[in-house]
C-alpha atoms as a PDB file:
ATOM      1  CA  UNK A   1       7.504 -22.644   6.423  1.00  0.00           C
ATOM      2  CA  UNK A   2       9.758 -19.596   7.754  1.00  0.00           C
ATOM      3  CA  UNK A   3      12.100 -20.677  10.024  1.00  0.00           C
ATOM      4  CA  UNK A   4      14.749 -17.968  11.709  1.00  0.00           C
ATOM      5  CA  UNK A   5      18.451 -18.005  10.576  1.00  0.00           C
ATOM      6  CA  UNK A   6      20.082 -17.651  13.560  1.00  0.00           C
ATOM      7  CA  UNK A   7      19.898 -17.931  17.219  1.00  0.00           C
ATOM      8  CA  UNK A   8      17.741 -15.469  18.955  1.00  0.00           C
ATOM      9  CA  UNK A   9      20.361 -14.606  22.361  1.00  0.00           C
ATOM     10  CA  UNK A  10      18.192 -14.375  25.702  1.00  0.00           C
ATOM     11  CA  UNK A  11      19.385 -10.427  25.733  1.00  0.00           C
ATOM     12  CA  UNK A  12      18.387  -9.461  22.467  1.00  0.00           C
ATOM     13  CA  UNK A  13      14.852 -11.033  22.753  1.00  0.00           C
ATOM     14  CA  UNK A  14      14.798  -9.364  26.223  1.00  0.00           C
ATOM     15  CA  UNK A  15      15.826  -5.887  24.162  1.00  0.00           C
ATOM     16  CA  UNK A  16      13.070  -6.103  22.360  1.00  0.00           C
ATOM     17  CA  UNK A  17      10.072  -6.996  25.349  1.00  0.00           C
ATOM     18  CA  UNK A  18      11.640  -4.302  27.485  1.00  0.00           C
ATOM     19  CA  UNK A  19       8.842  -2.243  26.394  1.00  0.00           C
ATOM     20  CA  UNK A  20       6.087  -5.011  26.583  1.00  0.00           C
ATOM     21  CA  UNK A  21       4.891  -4.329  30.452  1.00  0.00           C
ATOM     22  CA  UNK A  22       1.802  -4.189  31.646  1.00  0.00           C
ATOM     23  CA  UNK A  23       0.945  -0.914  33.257  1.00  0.00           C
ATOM     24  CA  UNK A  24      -1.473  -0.315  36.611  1.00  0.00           C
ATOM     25  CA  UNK A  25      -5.000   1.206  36.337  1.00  0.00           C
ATOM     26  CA  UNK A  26      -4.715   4.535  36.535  1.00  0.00           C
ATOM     27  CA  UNK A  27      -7.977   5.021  39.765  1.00  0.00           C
ATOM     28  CA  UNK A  28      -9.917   8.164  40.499  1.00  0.00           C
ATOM     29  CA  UNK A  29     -11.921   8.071  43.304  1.00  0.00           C
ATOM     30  CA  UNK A  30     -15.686   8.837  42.834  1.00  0.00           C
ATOM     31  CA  UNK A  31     -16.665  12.082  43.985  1.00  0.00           C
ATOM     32  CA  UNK A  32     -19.578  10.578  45.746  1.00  0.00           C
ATOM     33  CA  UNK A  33     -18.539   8.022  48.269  1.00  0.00           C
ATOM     34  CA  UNK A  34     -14.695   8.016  48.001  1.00  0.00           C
ATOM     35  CA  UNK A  35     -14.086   4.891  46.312  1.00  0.00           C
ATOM     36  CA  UNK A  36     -11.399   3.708  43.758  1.00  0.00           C
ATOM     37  CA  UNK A  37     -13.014   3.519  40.551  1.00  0.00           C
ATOM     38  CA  UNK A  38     -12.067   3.600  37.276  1.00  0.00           C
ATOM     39  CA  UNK A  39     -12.388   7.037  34.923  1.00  0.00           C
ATOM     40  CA  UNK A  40     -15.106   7.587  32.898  1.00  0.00           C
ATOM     41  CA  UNK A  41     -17.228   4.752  34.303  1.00  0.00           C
ATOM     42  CA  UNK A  42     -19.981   4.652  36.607  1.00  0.00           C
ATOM     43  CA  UNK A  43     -19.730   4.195  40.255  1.00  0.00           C
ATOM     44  CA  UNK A  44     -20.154   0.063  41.443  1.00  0.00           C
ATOM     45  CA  UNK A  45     -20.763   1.181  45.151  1.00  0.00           C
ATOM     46  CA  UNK A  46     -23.194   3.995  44.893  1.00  0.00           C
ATOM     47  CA  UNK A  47     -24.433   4.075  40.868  1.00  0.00           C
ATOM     48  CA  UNK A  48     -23.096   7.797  40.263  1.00  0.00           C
ATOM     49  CA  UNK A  49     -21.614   9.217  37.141  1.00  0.00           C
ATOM     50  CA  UNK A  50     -20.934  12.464  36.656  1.00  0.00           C
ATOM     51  CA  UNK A  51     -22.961  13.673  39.267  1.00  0.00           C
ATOM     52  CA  UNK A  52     -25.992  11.948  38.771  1.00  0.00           C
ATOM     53  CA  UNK A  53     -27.332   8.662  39.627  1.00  0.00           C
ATOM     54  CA  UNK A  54     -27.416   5.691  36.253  1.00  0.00           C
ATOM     55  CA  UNK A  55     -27.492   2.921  37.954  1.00  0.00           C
ATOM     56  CA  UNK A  56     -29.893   2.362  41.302  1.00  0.00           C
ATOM     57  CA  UNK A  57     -27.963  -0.111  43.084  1.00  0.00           C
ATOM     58  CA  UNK A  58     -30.442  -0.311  45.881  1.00  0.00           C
ATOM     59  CA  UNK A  59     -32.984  -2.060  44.171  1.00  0.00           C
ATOM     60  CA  UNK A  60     -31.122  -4.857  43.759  1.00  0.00           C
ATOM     61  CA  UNK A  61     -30.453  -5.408  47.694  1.00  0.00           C
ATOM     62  CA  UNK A  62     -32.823  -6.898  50.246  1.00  0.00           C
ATOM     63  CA  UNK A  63     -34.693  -4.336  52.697  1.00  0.00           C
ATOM     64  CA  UNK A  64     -31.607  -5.219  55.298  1.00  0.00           C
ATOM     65  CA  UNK A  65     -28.792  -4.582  52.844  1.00  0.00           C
ATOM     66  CA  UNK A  66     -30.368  -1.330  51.751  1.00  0.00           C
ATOM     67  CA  UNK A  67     -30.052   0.058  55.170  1.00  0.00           C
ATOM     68  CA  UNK A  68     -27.150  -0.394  55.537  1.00  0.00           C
ATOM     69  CA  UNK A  69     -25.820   0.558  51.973  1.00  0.00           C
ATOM     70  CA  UNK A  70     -27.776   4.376  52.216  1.00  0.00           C
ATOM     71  CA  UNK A  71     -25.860   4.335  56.286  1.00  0.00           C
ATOM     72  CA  UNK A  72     -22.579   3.896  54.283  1.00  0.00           C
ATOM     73  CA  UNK A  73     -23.328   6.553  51.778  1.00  0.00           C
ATOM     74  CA  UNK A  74     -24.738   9.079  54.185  1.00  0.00           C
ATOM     75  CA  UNK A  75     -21.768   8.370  56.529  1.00  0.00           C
ATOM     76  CA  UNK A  76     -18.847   8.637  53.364  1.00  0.00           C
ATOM     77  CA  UNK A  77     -21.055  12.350  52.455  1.00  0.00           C
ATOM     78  CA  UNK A  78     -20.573  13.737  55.958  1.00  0.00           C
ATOM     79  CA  UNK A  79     -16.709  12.714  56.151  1.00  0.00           C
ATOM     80  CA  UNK A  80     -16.821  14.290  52.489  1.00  0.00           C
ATOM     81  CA  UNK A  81     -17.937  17.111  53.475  1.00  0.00           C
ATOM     82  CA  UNK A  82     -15.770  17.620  56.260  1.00  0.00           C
ATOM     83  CA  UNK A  83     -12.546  17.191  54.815  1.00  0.00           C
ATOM     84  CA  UNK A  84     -13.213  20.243  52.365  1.00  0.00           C
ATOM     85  CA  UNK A  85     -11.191  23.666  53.290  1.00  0.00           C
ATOM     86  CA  UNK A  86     -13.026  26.331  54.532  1.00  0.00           C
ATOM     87  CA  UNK A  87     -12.049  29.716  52.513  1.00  0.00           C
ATOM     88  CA  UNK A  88     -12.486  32.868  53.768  1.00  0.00           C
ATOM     89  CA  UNK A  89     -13.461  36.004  51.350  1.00  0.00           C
ATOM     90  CA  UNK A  90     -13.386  39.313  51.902  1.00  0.00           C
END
C-alpha cells in the first residue's frame, strides 16, 4: 500500500484545491414567460423551447390550476411585449 513520504502542509494542499470551486448556473431567461431557466433546456413553467411548445404543461393541472397558469402566461406576454423599444424608420 502507497503511503505519502512527507507531510502534506494545510497551504500546499490548499494550493492545489484553489482551483476546485464550484461555479453558479449560468440562467437565461425564457423568451416566453420571463423565467430563469437553464440554456438549452425546455421551459418548466410554460413547456417552450426554442419557440415552440414540447412539453404541454397544462394537461397535467386540474381545470382550476389551468386557469390560472394560461392568466400567468397571458399576463408575463403583455408585460413582454411592453417592455420592447419602439424604433422608428425612416
Amino acid at each position: 500500500m502507497a503511503v505519502p513520504r512527507h507531510k502534506h502542509t494545510r497551504a500546499s494542499v490548499g494550493q492545489r484545491r484553489m482551483h476546485l470551486f464550484i461555479a453558479k448556473a449560468a440562467l437565461t431567461t425564457c423568451p416566453k414567460c420571463n423565467k430563469p431557466i437553464l440554456s438549452h433546456t425546455a421551459c418548466k413553467n410554460c413547456g417552450y423551447y426554442k419557440g415552440r411548445e414540447v412539453i404541454d404543461v397544462l394537461s397535467k393541472l386540474t381545470k382550476k390550476e389551468q386557469k390560472t397558469k394560461e392568466k400567468e402566461i397571458k399576463q408575463a406576454e403583455k408585460e413582454s411585449k411592453q417592455d420592447k423599444p419602439l424604433t422608428a424608420t425612416k
